[in-house]
C-alpha atoms as a PDB file:
ATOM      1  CA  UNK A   1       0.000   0.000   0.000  1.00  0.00           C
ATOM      2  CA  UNK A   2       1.118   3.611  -0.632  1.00  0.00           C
ATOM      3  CA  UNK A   3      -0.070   5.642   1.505  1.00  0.00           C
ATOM      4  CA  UNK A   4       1.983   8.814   0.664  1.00  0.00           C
ATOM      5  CA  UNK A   5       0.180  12.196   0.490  1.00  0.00           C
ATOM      6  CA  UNK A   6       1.184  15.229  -1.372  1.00  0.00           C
ATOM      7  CA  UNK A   7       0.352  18.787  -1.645  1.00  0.00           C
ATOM      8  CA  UNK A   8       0.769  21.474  -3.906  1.00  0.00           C
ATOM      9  CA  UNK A   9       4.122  23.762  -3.076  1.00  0.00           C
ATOM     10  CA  UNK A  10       3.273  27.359  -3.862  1.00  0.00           C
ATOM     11  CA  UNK A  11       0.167  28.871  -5.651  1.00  0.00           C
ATOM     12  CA  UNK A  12      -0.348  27.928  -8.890  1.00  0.00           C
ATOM     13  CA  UNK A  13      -3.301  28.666 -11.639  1.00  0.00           C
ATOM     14  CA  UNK A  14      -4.127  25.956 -14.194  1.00  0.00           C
ATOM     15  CA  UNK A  15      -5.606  26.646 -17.158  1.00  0.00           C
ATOM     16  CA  UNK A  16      -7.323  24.580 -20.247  1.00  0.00           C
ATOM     17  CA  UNK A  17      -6.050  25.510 -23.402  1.00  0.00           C
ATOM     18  CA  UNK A  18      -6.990  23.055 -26.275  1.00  0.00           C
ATOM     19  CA  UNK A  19      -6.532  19.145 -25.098  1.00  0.00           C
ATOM     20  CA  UNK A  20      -3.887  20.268 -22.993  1.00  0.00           C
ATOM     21  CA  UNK A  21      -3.315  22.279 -19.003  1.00  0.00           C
ATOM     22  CA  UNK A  22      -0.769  24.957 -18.479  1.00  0.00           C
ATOM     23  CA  UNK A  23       0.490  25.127 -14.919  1.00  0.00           C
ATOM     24  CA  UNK A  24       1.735  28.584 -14.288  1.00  0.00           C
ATOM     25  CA  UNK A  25       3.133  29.819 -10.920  1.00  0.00           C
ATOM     26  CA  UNK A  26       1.513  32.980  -9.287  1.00  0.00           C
ATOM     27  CA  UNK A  27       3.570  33.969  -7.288  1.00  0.00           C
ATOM     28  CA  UNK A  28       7.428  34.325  -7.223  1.00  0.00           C
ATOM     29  CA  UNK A  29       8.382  33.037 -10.167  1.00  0.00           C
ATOM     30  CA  UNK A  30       5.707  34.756 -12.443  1.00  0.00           C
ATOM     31  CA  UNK A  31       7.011  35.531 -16.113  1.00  0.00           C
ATOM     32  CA  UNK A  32       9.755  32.870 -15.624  1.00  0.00           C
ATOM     33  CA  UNK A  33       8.618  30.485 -18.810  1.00  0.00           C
ATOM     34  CA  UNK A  34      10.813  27.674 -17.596  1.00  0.00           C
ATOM     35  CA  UNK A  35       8.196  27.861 -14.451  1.00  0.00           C
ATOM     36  CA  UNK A  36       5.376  27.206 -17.067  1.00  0.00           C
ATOM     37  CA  UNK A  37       4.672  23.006 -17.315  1.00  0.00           C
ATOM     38  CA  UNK A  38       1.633  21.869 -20.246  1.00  0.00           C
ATOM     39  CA  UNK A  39       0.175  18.966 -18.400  1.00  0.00           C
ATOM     40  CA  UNK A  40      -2.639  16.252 -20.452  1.00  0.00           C
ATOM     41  CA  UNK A  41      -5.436  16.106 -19.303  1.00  0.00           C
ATOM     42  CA  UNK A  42      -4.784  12.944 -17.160  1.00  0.00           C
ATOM     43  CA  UNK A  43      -1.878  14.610 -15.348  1.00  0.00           C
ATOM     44  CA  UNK A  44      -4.402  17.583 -14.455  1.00  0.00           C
ATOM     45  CA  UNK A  45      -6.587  15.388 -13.234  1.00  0.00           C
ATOM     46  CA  UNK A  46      -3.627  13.993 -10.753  1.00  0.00           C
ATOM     47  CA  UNK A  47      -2.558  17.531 -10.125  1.00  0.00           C
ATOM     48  CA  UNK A  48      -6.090  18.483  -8.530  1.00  0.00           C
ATOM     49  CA  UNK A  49      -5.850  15.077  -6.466  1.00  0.00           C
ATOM     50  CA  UNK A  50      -2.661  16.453  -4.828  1.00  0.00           C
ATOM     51  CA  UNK A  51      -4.754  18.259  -2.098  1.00  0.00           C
ATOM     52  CA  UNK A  52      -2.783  17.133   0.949  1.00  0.00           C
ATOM     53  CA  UNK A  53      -5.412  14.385   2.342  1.00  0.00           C
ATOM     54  CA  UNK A  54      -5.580  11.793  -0.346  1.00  0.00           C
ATOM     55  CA  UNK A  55      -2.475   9.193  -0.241  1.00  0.00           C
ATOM     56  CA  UNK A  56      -1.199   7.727  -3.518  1.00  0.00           C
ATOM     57  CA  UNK A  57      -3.543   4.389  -3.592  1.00  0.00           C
ATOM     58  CA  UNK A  58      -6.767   6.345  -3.757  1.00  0.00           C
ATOM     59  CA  UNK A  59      -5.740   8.542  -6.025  1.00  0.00           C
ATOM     60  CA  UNK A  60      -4.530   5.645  -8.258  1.00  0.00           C
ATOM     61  CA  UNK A  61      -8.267   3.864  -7.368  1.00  0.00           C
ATOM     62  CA  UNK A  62      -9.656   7.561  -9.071  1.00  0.00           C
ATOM     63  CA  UNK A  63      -8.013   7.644 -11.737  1.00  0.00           C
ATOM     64  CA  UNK A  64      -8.700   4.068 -12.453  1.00  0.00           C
ATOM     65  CA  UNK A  65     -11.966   4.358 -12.382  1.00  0.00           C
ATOM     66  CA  UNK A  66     -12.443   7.302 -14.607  1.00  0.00           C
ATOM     67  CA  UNK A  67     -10.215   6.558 -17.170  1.00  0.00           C
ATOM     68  CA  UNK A  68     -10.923   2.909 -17.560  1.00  0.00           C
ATOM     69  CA  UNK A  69      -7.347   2.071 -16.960  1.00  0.00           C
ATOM     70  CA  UNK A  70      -5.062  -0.947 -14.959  1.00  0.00           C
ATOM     71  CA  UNK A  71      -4.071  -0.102 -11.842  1.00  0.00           C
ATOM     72  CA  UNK A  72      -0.291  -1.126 -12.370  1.00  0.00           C
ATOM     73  CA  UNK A  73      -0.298   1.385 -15.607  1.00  0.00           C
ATOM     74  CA  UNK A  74      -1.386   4.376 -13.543  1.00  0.00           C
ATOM     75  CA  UNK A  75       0.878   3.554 -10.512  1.00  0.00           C
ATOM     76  CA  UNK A  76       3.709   3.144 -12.775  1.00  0.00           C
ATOM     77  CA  UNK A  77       2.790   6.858 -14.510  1.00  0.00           C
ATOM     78  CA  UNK A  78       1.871   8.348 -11.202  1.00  0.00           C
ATOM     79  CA  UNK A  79       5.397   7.400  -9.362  1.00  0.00           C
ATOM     80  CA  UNK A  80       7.051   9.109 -12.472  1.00  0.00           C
ATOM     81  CA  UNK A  81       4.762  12.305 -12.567  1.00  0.00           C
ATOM     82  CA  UNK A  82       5.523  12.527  -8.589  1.00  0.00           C
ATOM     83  CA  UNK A  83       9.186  12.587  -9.039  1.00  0.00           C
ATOM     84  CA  UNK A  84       9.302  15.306 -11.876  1.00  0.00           C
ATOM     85  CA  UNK A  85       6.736  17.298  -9.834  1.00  0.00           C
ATOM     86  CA  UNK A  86       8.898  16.870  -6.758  1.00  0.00           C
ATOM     87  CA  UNK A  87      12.012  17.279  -8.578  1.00  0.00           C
ATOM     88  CA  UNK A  88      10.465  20.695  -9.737  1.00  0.00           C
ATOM     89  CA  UNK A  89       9.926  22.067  -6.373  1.00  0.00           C
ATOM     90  CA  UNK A  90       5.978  21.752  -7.367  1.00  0.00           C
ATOM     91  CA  UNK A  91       4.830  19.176  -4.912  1.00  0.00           C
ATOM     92  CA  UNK A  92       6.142  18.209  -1.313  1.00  0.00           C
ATOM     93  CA  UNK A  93       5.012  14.901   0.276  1.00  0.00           C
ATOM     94  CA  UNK A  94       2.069  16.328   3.374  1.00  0.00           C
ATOM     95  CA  UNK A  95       2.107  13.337   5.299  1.00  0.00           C
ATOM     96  CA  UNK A  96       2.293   9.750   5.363  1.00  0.00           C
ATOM     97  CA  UNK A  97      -0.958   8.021   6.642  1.00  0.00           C
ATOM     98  CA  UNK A  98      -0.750   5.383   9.019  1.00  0.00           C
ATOM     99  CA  UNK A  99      -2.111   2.059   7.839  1.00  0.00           C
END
């Protein structure tokens, strides 16, 4: 089980252009385009999921479910999209729930 739950770092406003979401600090780093990240629609979906109180294995149960997808798949996409997000300084881990 994964119980891992993050949160956003920072205030950020997402916005639907086309098929894809722009991520675009505001604050700090405003204007700085390597601060900007185009996310699909999928990884927006995970992005609003990052609210600090759901862990890793709902998140993954979510995203199953509305995207008619294998569990294994989305864990294995999730785990990479966390550690570009964290490596980015975009997400932080909030807490680890207790089992």
């Amino acid at each position: 089980m994964d119980r891992r739950v993050f949160a956003h770092r920072g205030e950020f406003a997402l916005r639907q252009v086309g098929s894809e979401s722009i991520l675009v600090p505001i604050r700090n780093r405003v204007g700085d385009l390597d601060s900007v990240y185009v996310f699909t629609a999928v990884a927006a979906r995970i992005w609003s999921l990052f609210d600090g109180s759901r862990d890793v294995d709902s998140i993954v149960a979510m995203i199953c479910s509305e995207y008619d997808v294998e569990a294994d798949v989305v864990r294995a996409d999730l785990d990479e999209l966390v550690g570009s997000l964290e490596a980015a300084d975009l997400i932080a881990a909030a807490v680890e729930a207790k089992s």
